[in-house]
N, C-alpha and C. Protein backbone atom coordinates (compact mmCIF):
# COMPACT_ATOMS: atom_id res chain seq x y z
N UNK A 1 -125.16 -40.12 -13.18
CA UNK A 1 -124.46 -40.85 -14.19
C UNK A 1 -124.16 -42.26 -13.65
N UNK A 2 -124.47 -43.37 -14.20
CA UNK A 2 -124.37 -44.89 -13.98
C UNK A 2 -123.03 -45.16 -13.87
N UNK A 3 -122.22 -45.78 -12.51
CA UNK A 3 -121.44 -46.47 -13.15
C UNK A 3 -120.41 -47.23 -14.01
N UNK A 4 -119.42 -47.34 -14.90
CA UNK A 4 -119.06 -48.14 -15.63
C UNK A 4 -118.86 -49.41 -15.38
N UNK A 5 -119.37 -50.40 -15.92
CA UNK A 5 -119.12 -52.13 -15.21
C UNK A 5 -117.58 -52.14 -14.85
N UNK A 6 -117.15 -52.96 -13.56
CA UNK A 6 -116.13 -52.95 -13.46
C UNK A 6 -114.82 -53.23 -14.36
N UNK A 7 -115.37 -54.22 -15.52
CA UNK A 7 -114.64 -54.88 -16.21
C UNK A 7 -114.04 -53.69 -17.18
N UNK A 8 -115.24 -52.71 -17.55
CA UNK A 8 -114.06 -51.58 -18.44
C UNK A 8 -113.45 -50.66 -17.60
N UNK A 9 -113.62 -50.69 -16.33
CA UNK A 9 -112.54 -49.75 -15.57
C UNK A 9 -111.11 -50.84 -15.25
N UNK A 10 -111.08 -52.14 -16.12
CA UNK A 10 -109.58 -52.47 -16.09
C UNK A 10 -109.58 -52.62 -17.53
N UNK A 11 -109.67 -52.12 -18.40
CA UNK A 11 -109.58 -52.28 -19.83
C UNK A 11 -108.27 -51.45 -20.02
N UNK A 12 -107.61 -50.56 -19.12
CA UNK A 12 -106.51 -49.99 -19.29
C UNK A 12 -105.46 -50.90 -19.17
N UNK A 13 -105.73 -51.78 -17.95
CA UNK A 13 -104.68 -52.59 -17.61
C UNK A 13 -104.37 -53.66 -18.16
N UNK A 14 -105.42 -54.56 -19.27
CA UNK A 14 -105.48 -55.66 -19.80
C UNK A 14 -104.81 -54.96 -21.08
N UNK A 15 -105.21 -54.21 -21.54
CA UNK A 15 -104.74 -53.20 -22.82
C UNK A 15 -103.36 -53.00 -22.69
N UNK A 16 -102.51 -52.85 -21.95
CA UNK A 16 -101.44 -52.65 -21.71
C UNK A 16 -100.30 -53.79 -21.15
N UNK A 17 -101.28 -54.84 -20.56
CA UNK A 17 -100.74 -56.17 -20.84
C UNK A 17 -100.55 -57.09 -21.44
N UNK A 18 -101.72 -57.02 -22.27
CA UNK A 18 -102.43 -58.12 -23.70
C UNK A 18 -100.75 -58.27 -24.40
N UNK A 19 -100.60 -57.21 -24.99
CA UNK A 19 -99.49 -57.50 -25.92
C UNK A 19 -98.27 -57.74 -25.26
N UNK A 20 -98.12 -57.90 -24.06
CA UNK A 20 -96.57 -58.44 -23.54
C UNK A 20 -96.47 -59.43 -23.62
N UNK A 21 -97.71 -60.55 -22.80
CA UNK A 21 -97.91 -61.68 -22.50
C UNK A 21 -98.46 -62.72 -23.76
N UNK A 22 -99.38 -61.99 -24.50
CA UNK A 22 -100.00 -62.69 -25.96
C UNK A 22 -99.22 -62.49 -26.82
N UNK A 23 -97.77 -61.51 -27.15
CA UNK A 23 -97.27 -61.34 -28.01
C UNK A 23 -96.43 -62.28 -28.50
N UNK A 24 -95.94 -63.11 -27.79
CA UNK A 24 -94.92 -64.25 -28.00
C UNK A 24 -95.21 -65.41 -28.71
N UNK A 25 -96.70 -65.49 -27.90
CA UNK A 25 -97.83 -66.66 -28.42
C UNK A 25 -98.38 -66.64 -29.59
N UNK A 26 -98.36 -65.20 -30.01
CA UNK A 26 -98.97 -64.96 -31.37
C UNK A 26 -97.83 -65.17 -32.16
N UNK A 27 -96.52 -64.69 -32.00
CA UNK A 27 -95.59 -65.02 -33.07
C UNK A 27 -95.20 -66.24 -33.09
N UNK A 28 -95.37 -67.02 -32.07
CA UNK A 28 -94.84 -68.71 -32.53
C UNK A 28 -96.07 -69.35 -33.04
N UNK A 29 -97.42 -69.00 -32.74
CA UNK A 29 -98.46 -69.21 -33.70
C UNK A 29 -98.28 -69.12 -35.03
N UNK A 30 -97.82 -67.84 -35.46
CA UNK A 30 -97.29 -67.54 -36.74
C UNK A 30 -96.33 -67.97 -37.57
N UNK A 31 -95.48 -68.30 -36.50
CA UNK A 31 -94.13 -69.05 -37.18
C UNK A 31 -94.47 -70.01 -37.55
N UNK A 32 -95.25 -71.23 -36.57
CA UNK A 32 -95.96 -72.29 -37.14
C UNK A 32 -97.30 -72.39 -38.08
N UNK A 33 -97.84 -71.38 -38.54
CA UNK A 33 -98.51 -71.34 -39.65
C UNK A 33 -97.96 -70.76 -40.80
N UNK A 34 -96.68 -70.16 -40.70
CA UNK A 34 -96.00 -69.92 -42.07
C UNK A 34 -95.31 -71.21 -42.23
N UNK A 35 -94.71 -71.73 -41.25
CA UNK A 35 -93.83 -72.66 -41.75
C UNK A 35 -94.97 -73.82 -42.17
N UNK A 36 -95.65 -74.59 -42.04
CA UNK A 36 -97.14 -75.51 -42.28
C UNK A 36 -97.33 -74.44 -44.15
N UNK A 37 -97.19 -73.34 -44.16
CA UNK A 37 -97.45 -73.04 -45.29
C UNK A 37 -96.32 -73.35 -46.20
N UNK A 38 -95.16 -73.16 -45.80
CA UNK A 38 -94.18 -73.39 -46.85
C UNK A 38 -93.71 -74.93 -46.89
N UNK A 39 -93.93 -75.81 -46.27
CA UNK A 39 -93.96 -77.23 -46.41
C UNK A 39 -94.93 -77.47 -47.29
N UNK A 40 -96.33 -77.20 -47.42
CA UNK A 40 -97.60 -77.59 -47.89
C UNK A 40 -97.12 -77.11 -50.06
N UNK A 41 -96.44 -75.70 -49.85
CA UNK A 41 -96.21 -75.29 -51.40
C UNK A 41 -95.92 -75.69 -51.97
N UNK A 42 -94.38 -76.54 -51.41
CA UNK A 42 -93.72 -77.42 -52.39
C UNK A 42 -94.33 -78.46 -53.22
N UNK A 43 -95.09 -79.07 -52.60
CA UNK A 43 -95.86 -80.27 -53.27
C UNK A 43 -97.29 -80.02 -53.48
N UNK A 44 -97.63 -78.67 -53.54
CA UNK A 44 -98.56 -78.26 -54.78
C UNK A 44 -97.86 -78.18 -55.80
N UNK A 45 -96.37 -77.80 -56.16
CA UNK A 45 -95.85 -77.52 -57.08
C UNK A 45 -95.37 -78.83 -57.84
N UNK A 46 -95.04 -79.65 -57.12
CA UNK A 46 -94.68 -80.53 -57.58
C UNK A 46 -95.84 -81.88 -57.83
N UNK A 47 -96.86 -81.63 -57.40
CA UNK A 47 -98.07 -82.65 -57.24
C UNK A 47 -98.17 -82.85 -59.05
N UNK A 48 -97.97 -82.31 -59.71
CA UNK A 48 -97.88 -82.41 -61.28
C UNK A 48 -96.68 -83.57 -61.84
N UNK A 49 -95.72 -83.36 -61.09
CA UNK A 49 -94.63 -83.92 -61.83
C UNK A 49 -94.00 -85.04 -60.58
N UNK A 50 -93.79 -86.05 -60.83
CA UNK A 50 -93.61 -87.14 -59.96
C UNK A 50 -91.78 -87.16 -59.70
N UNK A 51 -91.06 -87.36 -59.02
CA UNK A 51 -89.81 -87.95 -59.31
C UNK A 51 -89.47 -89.39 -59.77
N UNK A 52 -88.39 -89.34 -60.66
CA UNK A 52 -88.30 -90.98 -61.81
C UNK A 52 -86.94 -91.20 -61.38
N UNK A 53 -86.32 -90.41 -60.37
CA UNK A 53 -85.18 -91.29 -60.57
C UNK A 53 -85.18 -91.46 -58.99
N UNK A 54 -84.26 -92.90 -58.48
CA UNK A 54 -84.46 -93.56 -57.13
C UNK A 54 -82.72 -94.03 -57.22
N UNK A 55 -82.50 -93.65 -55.97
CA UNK A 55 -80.70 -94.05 -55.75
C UNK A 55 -80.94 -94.95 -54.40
N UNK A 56 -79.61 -95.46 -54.80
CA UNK A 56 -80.24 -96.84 -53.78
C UNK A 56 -78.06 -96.89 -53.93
N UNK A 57 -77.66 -97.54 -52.45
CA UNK A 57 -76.00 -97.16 -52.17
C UNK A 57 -76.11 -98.81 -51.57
N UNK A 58 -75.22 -99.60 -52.01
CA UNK A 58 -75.29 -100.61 -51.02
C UNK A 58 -73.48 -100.63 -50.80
N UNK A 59 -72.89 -99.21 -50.57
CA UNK A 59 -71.73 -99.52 -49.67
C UNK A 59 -70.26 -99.26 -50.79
N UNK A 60 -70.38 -100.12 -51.82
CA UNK A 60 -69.28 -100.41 -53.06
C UNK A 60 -69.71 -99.21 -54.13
N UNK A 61 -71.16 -99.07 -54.22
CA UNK A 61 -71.58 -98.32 -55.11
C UNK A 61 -72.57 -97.70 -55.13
N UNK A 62 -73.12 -96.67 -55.79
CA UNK A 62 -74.55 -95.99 -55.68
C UNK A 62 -75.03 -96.71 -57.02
N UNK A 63 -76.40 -96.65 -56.91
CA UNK A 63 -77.06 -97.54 -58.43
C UNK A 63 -77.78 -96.15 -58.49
N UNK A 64 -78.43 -95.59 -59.42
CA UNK A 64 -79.17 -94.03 -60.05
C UNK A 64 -79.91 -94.43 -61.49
N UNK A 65 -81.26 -94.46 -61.21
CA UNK A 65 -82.02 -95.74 -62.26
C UNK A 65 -82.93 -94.11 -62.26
N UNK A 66 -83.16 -94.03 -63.54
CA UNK A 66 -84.13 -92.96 -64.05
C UNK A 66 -85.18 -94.04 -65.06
N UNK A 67 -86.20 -93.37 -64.72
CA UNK A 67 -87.51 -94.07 -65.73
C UNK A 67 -88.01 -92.99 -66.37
N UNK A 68 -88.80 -92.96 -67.34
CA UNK A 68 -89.55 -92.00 -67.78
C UNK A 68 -89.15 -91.50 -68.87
N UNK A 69 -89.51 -89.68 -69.05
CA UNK A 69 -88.30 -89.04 -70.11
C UNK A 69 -87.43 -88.83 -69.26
N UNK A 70 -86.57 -88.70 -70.36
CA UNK A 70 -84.91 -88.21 -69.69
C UNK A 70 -85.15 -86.08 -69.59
N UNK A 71 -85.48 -85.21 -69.09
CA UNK A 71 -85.99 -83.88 -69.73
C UNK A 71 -84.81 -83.01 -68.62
N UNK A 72 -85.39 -81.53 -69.07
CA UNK A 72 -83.91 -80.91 -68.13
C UNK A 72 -84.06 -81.34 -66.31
N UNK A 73 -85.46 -81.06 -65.76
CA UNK A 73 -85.69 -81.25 -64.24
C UNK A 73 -85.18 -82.48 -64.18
N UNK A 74 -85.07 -83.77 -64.87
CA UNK A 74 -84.71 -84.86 -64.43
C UNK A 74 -83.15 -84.81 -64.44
N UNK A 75 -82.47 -83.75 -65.26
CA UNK A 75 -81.32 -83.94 -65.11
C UNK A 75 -80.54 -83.92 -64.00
N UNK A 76 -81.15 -82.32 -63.44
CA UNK A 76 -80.95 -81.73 -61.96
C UNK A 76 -81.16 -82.53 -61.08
N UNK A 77 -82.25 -83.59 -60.96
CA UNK A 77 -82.45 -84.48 -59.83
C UNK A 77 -81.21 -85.77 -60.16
N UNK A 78 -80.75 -85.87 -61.48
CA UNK A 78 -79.56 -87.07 -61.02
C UNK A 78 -78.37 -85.97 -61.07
N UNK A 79 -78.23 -85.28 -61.10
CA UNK A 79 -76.98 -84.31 -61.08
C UNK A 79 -76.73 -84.13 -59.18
N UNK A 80 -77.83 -84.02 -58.64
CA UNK A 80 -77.90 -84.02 -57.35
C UNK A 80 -77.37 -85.14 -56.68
N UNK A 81 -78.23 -86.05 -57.01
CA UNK A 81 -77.90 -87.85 -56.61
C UNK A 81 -76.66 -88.28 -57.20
N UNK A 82 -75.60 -87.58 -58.29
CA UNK A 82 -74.65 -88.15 -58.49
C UNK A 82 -73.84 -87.70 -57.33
N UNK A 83 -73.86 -86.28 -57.19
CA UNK A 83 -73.04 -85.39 -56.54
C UNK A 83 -73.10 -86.11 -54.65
N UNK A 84 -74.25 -86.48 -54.11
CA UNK A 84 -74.29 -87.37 -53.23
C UNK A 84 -73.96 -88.43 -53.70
N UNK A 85 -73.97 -89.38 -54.53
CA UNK A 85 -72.97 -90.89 -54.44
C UNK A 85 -71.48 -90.91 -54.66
N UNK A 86 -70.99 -89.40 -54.98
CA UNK A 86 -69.48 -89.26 -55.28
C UNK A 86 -68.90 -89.38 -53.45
N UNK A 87 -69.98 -88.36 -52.85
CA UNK A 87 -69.33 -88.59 -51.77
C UNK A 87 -69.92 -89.54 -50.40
N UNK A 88 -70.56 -90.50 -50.96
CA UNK A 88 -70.66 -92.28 -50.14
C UNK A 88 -69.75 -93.10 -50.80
N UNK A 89 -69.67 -93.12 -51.74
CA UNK A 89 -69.10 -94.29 -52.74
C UNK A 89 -68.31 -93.94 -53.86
N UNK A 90 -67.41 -95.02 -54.09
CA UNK A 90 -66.34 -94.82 -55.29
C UNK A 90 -67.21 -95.22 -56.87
N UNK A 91 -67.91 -95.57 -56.52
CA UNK A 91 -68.63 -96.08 -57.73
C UNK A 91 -69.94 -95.76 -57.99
N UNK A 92 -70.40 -95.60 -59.73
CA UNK A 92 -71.38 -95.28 -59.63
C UNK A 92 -72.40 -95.63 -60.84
N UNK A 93 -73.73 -96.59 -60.85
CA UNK A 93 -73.99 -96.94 -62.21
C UNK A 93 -75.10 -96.01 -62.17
N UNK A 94 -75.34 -95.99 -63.65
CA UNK A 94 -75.92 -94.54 -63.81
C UNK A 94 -77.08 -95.64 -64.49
N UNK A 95 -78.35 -96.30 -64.51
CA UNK A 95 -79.16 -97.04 -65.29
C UNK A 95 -80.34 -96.42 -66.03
N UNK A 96 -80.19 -96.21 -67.45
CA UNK A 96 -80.86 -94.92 -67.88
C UNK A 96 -81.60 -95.93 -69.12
N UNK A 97 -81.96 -97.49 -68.61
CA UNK A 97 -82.65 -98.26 -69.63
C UNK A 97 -84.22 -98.19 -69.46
N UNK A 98 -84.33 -97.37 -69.15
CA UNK A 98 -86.17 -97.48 -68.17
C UNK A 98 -86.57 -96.13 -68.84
N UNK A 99 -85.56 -95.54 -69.42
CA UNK A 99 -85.70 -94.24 -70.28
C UNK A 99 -86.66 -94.33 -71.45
N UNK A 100 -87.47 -92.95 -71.47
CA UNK A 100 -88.23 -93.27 -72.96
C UNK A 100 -88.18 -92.37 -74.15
N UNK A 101 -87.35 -91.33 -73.38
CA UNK A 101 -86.78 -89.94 -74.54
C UNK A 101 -86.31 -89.10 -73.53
N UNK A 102 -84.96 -88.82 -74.70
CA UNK A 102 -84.21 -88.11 -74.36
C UNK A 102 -83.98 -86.70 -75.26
N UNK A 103 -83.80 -85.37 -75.21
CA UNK A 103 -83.67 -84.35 -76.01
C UNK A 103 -81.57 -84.21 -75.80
N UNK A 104 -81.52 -83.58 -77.38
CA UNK A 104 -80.03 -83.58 -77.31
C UNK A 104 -79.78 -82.54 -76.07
N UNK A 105 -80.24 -81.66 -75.71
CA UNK A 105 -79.97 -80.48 -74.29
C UNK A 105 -79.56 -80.93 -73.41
N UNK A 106 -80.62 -82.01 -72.74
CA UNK A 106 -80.40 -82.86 -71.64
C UNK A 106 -79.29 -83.88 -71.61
N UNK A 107 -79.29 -84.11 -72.79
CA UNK A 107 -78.07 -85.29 -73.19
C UNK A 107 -77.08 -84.89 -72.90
N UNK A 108 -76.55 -83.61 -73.45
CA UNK A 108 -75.08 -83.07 -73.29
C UNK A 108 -75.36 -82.10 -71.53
N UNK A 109 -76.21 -82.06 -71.24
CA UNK A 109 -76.17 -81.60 -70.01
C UNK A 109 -75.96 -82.48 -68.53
N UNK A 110 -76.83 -83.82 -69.21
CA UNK A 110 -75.97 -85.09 -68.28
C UNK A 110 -74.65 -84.94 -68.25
N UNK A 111 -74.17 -85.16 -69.82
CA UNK A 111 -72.88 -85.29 -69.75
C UNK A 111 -71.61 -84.26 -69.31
N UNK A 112 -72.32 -83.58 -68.87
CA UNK A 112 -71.74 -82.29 -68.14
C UNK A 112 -71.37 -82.83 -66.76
N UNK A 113 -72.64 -82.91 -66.02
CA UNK A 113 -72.64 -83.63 -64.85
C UNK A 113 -71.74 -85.19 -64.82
N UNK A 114 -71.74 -85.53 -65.58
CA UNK A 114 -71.03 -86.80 -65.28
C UNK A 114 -69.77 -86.37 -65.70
N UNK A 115 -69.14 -85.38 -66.30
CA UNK A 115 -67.86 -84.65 -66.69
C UNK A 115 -67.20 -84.35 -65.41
N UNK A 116 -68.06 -84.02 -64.49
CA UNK A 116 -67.88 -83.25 -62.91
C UNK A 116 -67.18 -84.16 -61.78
N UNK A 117 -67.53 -85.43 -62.23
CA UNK A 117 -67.43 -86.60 -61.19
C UNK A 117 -66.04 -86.71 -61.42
N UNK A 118 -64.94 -86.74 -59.86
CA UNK A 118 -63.66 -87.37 -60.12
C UNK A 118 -63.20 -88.58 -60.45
N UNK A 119 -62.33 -88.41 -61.03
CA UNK A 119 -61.48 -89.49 -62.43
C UNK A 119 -61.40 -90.38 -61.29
N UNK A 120 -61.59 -90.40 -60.38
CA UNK A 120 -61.18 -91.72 -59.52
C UNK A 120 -62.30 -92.55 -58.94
N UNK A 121 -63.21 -92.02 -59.13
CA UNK A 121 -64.74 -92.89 -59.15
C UNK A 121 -65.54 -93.03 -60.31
N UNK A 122 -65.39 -94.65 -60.36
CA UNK A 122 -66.11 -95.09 -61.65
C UNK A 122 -67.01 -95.07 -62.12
N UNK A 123 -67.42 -94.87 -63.31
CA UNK A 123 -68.71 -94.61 -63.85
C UNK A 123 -69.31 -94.77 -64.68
N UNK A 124 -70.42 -95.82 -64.84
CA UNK A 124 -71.28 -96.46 -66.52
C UNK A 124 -72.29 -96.00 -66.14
N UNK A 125 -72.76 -95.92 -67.66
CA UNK A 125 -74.28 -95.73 -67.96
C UNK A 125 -74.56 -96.57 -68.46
N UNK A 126 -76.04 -98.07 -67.81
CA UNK A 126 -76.34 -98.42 -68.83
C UNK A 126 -77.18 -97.97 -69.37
N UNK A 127 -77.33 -98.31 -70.71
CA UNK A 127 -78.73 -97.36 -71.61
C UNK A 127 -79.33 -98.71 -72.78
N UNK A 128 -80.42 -98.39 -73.30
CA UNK A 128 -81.33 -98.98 -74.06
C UNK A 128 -80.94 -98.71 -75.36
N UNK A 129 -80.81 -99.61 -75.96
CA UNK A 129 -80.23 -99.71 -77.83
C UNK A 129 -81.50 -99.24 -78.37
N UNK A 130 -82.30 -98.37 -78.13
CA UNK A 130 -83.27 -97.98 -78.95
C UNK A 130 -82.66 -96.84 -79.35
N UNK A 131 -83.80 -96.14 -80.58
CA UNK A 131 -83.58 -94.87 -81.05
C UNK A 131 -83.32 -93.79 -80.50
N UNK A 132 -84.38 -93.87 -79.02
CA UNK A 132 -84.72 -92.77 -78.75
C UNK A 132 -83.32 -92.46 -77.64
N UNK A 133 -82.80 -93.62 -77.64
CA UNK A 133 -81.34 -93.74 -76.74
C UNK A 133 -80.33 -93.16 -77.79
N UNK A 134 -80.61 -92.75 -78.52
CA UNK A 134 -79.23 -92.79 -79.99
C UNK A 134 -78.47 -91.31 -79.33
N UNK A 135 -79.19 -90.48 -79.20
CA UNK A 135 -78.20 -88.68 -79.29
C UNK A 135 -78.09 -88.75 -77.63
N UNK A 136 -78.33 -89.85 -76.71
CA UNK A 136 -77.74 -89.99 -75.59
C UNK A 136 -75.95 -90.79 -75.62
N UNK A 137 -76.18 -91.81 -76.57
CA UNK A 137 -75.34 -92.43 -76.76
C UNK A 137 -74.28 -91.96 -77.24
N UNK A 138 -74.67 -90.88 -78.25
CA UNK A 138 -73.47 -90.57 -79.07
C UNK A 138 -72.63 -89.26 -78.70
N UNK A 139 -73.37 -88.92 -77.18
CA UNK A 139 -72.88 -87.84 -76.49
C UNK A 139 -71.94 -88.20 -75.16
N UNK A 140 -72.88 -89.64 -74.83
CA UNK A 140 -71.74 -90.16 -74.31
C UNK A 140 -70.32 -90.68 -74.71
N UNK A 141 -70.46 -91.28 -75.67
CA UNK A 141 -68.74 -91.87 -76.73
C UNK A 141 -68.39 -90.61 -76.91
N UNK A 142 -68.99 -89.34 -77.31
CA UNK A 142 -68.09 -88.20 -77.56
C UNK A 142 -66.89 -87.63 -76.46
N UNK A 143 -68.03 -87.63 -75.24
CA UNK A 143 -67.50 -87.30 -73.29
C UNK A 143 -66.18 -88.42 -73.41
N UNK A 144 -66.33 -89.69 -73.78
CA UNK A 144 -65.40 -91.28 -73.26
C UNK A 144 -65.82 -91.04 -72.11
N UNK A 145 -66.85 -91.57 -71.79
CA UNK A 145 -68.17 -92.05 -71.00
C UNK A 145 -68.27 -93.56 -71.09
N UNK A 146 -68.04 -94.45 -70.24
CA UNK A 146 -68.60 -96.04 -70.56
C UNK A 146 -69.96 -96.00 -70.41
N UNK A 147 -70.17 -96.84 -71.72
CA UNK A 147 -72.12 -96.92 -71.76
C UNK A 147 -71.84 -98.33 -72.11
N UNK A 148 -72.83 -99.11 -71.46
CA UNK A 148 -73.50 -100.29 -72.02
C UNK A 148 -74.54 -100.71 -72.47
N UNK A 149 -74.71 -101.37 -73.41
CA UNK A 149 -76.27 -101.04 -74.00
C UNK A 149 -76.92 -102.50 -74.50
N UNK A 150 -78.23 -102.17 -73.66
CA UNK A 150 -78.71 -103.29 -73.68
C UNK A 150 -79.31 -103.92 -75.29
N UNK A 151 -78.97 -105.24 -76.09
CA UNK A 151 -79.48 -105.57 -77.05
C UNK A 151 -81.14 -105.22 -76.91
N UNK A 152 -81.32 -104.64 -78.67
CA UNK A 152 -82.45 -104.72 -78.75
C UNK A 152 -83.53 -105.82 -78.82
N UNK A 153 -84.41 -105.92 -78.38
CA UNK A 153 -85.53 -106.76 -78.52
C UNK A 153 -85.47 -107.84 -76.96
N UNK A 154 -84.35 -107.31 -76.37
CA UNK A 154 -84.05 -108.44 -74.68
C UNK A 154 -85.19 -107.80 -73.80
N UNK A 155 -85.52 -108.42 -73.48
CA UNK A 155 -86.37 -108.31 -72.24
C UNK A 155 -85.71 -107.77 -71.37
N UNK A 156 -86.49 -106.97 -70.16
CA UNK A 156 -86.14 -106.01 -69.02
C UNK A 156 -85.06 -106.66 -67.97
N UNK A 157 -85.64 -108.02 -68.20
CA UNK A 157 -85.42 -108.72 -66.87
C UNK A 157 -83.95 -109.83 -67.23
N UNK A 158 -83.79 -110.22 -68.79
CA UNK A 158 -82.76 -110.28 -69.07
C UNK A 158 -81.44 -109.27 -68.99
N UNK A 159 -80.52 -110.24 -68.93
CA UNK A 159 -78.98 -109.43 -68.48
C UNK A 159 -78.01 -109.61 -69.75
N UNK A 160 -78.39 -109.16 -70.76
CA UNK A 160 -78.25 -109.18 -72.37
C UNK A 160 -77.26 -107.70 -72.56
N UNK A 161 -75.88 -107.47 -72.04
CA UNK A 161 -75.34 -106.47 -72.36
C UNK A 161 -74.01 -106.69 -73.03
N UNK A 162 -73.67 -105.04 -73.65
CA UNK A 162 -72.36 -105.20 -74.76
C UNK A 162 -71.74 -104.14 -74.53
N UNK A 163 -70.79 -103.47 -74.56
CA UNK A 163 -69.55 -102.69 -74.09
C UNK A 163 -69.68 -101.40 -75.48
N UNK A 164 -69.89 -100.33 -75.43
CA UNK A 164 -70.06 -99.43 -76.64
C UNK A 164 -69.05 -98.92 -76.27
């Protein structure tokens, strides 16, 4: 009878070591390919839908400028950003003229969120005298919410505002 090559007469001992020494290596391998996976998901999920609103704090106040539609996910993302500028700053303008529709849901659901903010940090919305601004507007005067609203037909870049 031949032999066995030496190498499988230590196959007991590598067999019985493999997993002490490789086992550690394999789970932080793993950890770092799950975690590479759950970074990568989020923004498949979100690769559809862009974020519209941008907060910007220069110290006195937070500025919270939404573009786009006004819809429920956008609410949650300034409901977030308010809830961080309550606690940098006493102040807070909410600029919702870059808006292009709003649903009454979202409307009174802002105004929920801006219901939340303490009476001791200030707070406007400006908004756009268009239509599609109207069941934003009239949810804010309901709250006693300060809104300012830009005249219709002013240009972006004009500073054309009135006290509602």
């Amino acid at each position: 009878m031949p032999m066995p090559p030496p190498i499988l007469a230590h196959l007991g001992h590598w067999y019985v070591s493999l997993p002490v020494f490789m086992g550690p290596v394999l789970l932080l391998v793993l950890a770092l390919k799950v975690q590479t996976w759950r970074e990568r998901r989020p923004r498949a999920k979100a690769s559809g839908r862009r974020s519209t609103v941008t907060a910007t704090n220069d110290g006195s106040k937070t500025m919270i400028a939404v573009a786009g539609v006004l819809d429920y996910p956008t609410v949650l993302e300034v409901e977030i950003e308010l809830g961080e500028a309550t606690r940098l700053a006493g102040g807070v303008v909410l600029d919702l003229r870059a808006c292009t529709s709003v649903d009454q849901e979202s409307a009174w659901c802002l105004c929920d969120a801006l219901g939340r903010i303490p009476a001791s940090d200030e707070v406007l919305v400006l908004l756009d005298d268009g239509d599609s601004m109207r069941v934003l507007s009239d949810a804010l005067a309901a709250e006693g919410v300060k809104a300012v609203l830009r005249e219709r037909g002013a240009r972006p870049h004009e500073r054309v505002l009135r006290d509602k």
